[in-house]
C-alpha atoms as a PDB file:
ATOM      1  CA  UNK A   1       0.000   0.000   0.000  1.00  0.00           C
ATOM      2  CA  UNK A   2       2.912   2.411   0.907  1.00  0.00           C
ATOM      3  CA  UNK A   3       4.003   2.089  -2.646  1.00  0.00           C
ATOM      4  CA  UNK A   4       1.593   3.033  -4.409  1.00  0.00           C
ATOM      5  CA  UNK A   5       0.784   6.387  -2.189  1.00  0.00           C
ATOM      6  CA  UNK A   6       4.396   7.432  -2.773  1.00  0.00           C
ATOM      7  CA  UNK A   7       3.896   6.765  -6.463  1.00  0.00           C
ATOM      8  CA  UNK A   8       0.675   9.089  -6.620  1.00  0.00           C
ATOM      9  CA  UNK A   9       2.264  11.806  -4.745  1.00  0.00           C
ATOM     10  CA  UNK A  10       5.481  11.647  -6.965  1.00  0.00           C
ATOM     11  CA  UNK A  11       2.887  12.039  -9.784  1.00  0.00           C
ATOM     12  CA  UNK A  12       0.874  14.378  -7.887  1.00  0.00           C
ATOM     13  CA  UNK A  13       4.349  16.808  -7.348  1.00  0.00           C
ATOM     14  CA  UNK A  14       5.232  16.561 -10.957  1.00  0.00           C
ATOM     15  CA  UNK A  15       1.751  17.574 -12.080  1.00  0.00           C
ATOM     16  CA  UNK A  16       2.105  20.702 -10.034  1.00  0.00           C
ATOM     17  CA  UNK A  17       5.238  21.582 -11.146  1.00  0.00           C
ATOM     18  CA  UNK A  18       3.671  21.335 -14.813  1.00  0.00           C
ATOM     19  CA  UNK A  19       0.789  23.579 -14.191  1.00  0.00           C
ATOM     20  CA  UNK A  20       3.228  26.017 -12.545  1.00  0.00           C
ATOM     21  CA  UNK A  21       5.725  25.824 -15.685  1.00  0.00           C
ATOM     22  CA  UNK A  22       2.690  26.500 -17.884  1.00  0.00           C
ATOM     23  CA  UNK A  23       1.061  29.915 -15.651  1.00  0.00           C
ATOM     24  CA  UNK A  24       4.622  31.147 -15.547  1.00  0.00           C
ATOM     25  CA  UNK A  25       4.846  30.851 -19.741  1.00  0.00           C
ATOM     26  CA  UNK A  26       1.398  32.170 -19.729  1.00  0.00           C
ATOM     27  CA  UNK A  27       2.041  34.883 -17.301  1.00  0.00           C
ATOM     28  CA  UNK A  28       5.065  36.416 -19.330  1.00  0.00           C
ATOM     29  CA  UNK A  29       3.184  35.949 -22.752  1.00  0.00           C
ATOM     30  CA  UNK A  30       0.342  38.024 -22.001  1.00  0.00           C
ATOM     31  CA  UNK A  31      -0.904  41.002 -21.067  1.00  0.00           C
ATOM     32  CA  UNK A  32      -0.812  40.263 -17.643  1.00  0.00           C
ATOM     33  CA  UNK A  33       2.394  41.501 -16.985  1.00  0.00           C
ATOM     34  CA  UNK A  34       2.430  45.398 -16.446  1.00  0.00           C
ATOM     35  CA  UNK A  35       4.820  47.319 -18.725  1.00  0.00           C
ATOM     36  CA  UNK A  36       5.779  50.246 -15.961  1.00  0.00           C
ATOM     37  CA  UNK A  37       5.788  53.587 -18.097  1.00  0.00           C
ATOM     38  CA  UNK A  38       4.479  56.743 -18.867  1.00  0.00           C
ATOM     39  CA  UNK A  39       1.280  57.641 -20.273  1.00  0.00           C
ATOM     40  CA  UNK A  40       0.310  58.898 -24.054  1.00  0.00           C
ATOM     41  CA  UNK A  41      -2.444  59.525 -26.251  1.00  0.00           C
ATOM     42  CA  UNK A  42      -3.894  59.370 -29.835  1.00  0.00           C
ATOM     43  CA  UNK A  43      -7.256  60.031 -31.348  1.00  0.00           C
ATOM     44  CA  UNK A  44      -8.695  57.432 -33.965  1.00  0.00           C
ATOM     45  CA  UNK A  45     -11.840  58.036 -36.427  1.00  0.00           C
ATOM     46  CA  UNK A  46     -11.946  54.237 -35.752  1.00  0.00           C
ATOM     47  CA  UNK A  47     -10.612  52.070 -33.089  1.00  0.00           C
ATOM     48  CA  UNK A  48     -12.462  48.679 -34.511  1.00  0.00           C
ATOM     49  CA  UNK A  49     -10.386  46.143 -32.629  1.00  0.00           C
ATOM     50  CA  UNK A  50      -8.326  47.332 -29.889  1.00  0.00           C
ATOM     51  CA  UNK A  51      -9.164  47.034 -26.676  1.00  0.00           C
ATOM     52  CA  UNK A  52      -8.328  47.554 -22.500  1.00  0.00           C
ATOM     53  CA  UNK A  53      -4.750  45.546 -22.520  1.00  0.00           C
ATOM     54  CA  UNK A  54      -3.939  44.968 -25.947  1.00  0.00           C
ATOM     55  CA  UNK A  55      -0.558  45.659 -26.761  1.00  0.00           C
ATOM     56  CA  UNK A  56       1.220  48.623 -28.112  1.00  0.00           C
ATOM     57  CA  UNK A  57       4.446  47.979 -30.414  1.00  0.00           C
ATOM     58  CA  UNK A  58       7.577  49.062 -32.164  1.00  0.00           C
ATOM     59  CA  UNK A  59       9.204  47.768 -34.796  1.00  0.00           C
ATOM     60  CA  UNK A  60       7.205  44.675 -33.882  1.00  0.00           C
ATOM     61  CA  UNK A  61       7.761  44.683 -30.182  1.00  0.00           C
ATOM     62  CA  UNK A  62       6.317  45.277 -27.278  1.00  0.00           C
ATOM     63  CA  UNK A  63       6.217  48.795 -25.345  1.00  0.00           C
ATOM     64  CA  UNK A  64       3.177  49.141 -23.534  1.00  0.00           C
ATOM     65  CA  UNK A  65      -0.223  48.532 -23.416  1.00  0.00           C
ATOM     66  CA  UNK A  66      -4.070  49.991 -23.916  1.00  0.00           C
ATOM     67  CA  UNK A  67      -5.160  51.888 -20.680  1.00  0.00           C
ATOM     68  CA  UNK A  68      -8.485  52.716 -21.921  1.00  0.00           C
ATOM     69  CA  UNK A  69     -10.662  53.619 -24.893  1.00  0.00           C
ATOM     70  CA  UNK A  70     -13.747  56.509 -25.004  1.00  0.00           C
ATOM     71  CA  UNK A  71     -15.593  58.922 -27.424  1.00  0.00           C
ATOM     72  CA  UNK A  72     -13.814  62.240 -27.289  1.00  0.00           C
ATOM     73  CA  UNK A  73     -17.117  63.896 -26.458  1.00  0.00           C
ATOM     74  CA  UNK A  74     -15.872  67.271 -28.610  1.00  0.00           C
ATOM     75  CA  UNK A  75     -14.681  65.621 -31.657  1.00  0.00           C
ATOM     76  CA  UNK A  76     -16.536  62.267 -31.467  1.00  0.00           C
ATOM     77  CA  UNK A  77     -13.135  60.566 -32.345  1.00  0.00           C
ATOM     78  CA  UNK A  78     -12.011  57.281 -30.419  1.00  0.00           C
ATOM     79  CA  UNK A  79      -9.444  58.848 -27.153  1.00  0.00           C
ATOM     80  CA  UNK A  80      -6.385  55.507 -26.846  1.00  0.00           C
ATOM     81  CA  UNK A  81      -4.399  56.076 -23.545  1.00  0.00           C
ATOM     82  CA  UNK A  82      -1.839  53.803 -23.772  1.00  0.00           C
ATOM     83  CA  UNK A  83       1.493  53.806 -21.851  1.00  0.00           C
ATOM     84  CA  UNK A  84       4.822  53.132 -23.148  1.00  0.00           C
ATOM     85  CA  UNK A  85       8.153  52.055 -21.460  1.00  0.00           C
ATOM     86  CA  UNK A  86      10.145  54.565 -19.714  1.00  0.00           C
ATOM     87  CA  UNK A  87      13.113  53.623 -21.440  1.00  0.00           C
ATOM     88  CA  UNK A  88      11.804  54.794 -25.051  1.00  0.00           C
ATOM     89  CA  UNK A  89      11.678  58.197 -26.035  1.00  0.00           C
ATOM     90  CA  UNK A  90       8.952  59.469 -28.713  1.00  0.00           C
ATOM     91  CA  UNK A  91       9.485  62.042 -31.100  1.00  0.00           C
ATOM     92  CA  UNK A  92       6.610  64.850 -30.787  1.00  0.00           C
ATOM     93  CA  UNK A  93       6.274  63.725 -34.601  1.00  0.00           C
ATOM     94  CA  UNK A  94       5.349  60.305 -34.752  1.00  0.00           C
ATOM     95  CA  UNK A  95       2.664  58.026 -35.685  1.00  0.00           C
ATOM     96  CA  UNK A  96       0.375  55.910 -34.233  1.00  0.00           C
ATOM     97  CA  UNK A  97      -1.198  53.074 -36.638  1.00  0.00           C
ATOM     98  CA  UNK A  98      -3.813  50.344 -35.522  1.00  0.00           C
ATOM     99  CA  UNK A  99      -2.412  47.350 -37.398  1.00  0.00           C
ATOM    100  CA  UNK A 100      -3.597  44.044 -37.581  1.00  0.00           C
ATOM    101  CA  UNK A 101      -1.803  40.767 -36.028  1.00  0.00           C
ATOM    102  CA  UNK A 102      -1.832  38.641 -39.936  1.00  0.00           C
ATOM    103  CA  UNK A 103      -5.219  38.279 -41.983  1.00  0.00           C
ATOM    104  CA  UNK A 104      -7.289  36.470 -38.604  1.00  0.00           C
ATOM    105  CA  UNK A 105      -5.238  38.132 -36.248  1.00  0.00           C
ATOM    106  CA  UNK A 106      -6.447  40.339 -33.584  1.00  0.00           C
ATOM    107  CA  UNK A 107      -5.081  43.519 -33.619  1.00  0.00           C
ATOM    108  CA  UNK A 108      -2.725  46.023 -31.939  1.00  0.00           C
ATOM    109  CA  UNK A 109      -1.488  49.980 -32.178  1.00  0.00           C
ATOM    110  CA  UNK A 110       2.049  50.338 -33.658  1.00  0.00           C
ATOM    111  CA  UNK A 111       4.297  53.441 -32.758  1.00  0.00           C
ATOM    112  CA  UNK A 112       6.410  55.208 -35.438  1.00  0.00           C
ATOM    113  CA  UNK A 113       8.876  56.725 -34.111  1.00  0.00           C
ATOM    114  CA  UNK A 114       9.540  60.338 -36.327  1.00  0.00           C
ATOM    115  CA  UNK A 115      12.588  62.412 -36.371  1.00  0.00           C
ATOM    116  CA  UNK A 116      12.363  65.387 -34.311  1.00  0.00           C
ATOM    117  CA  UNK A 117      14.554  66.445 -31.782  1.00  0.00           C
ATOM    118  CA  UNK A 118      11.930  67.218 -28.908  1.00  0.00           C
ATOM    119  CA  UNK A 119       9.943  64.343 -27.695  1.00  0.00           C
ATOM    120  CA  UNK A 120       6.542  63.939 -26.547  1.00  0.00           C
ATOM    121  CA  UNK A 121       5.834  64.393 -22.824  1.00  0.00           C
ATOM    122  CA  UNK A 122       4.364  62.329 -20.212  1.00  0.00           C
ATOM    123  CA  UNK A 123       0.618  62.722 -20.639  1.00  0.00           C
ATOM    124  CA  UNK A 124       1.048  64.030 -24.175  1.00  0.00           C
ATOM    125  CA  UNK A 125      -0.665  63.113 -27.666  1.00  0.00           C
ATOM    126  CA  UNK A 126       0.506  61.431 -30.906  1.00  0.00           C
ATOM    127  CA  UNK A 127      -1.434  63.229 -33.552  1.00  0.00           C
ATOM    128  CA  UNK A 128      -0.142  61.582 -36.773  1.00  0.00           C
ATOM    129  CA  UNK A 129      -2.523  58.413 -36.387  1.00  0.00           C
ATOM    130  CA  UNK A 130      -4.270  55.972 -38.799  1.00  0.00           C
ATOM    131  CA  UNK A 131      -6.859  53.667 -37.842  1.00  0.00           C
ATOM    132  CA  UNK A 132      -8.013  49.812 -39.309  1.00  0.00           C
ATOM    133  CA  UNK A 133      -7.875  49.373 -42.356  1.00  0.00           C
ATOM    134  CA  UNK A 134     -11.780  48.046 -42.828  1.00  0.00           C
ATOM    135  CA  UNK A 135     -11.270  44.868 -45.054  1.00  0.00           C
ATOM    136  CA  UNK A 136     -15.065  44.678 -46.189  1.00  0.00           C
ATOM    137  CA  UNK A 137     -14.911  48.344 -47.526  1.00  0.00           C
ATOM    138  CA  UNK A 138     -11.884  47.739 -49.306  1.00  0.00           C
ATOM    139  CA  UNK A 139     -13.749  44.281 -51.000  1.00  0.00           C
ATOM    140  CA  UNK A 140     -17.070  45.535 -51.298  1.00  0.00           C
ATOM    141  CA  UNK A 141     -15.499  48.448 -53.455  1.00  0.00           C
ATOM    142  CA  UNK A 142     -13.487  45.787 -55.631  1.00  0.00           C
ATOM    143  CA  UNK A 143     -16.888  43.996 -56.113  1.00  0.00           C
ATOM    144  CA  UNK A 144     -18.603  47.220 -57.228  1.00  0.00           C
ATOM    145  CA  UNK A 145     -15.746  48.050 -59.676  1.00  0.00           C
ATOM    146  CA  UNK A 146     -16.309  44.765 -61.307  1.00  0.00           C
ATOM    147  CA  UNK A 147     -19.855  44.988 -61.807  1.00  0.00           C
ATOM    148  CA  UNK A 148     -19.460  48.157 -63.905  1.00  0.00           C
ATOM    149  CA  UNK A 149     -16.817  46.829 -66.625  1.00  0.00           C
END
């Protein structure tokens, strides 16, 4: 009997250790993990997409992450706080693009970095944006082109 109760608990302690190994992966692959940093801005006509934690890239990686998303109640435009890593600079003339993650892929907002020499303070707006591209526009006009010829 003694066996087989040490058996189960050396299967037992192994199938912790797996579930730990797999929330630690998980916990450093996701959003979970909080990007300290200061806090920017950028006004979209359209924000289709993005969302409270989704991430916020350069040159493919990550710098941040979405704070929060409302209706600029003046200009009816989409407000993105997002913050970005203290250790990166923006120029005050750079771009913020919501791009999408492949065809299926969610999506995210990537940074351009521009080439000024003063940067963009800490609670400060990117005004150079561009927002989704909306893929059933873009093939409903394509459709409509066709049917004319």
């Amino acid at each position: 009997m003694e066996k087989g109760r040490t058996f189960e608990t050396i299967v037992g302690f192994f199938v912790l250790l797996v579930a730990l190994c797999f929330f630690y992966f998980v916990y450093n692959k996701s959003t979970w993990k909080n990007i300290d940093g200061y806090v920017l801005s950028a006004k979209f006509d359209r924000a289709d997409g993005l969302g409270e934690g989704i991430d916020v890239k350069i040159s493919g990686v990550r710098v941040g992450k979405i704070l929060s998303i409302t209706v600029d109640p003046d200009t009816f435009l989409a407000l993105v706080k997002f913050s970005v890593s203290n250790d990166i600079k923006l120029p005050k003339d750079s771009s913020a693009t919501v791009q999408s993650d492949g065809l299926f892929g969610g999506k995210y907002l990537s940074l351009s970095p521009g080439g000024s020499e003063e940067n963009i303070a800490a609670g400060g707006e990117i005004e150079n944006t561009v927002g989704p591209t909306n893929l059933e526009s873009i093939i409903g006009k394509f459709m409509l082109s066709n049917d004319k010829k």
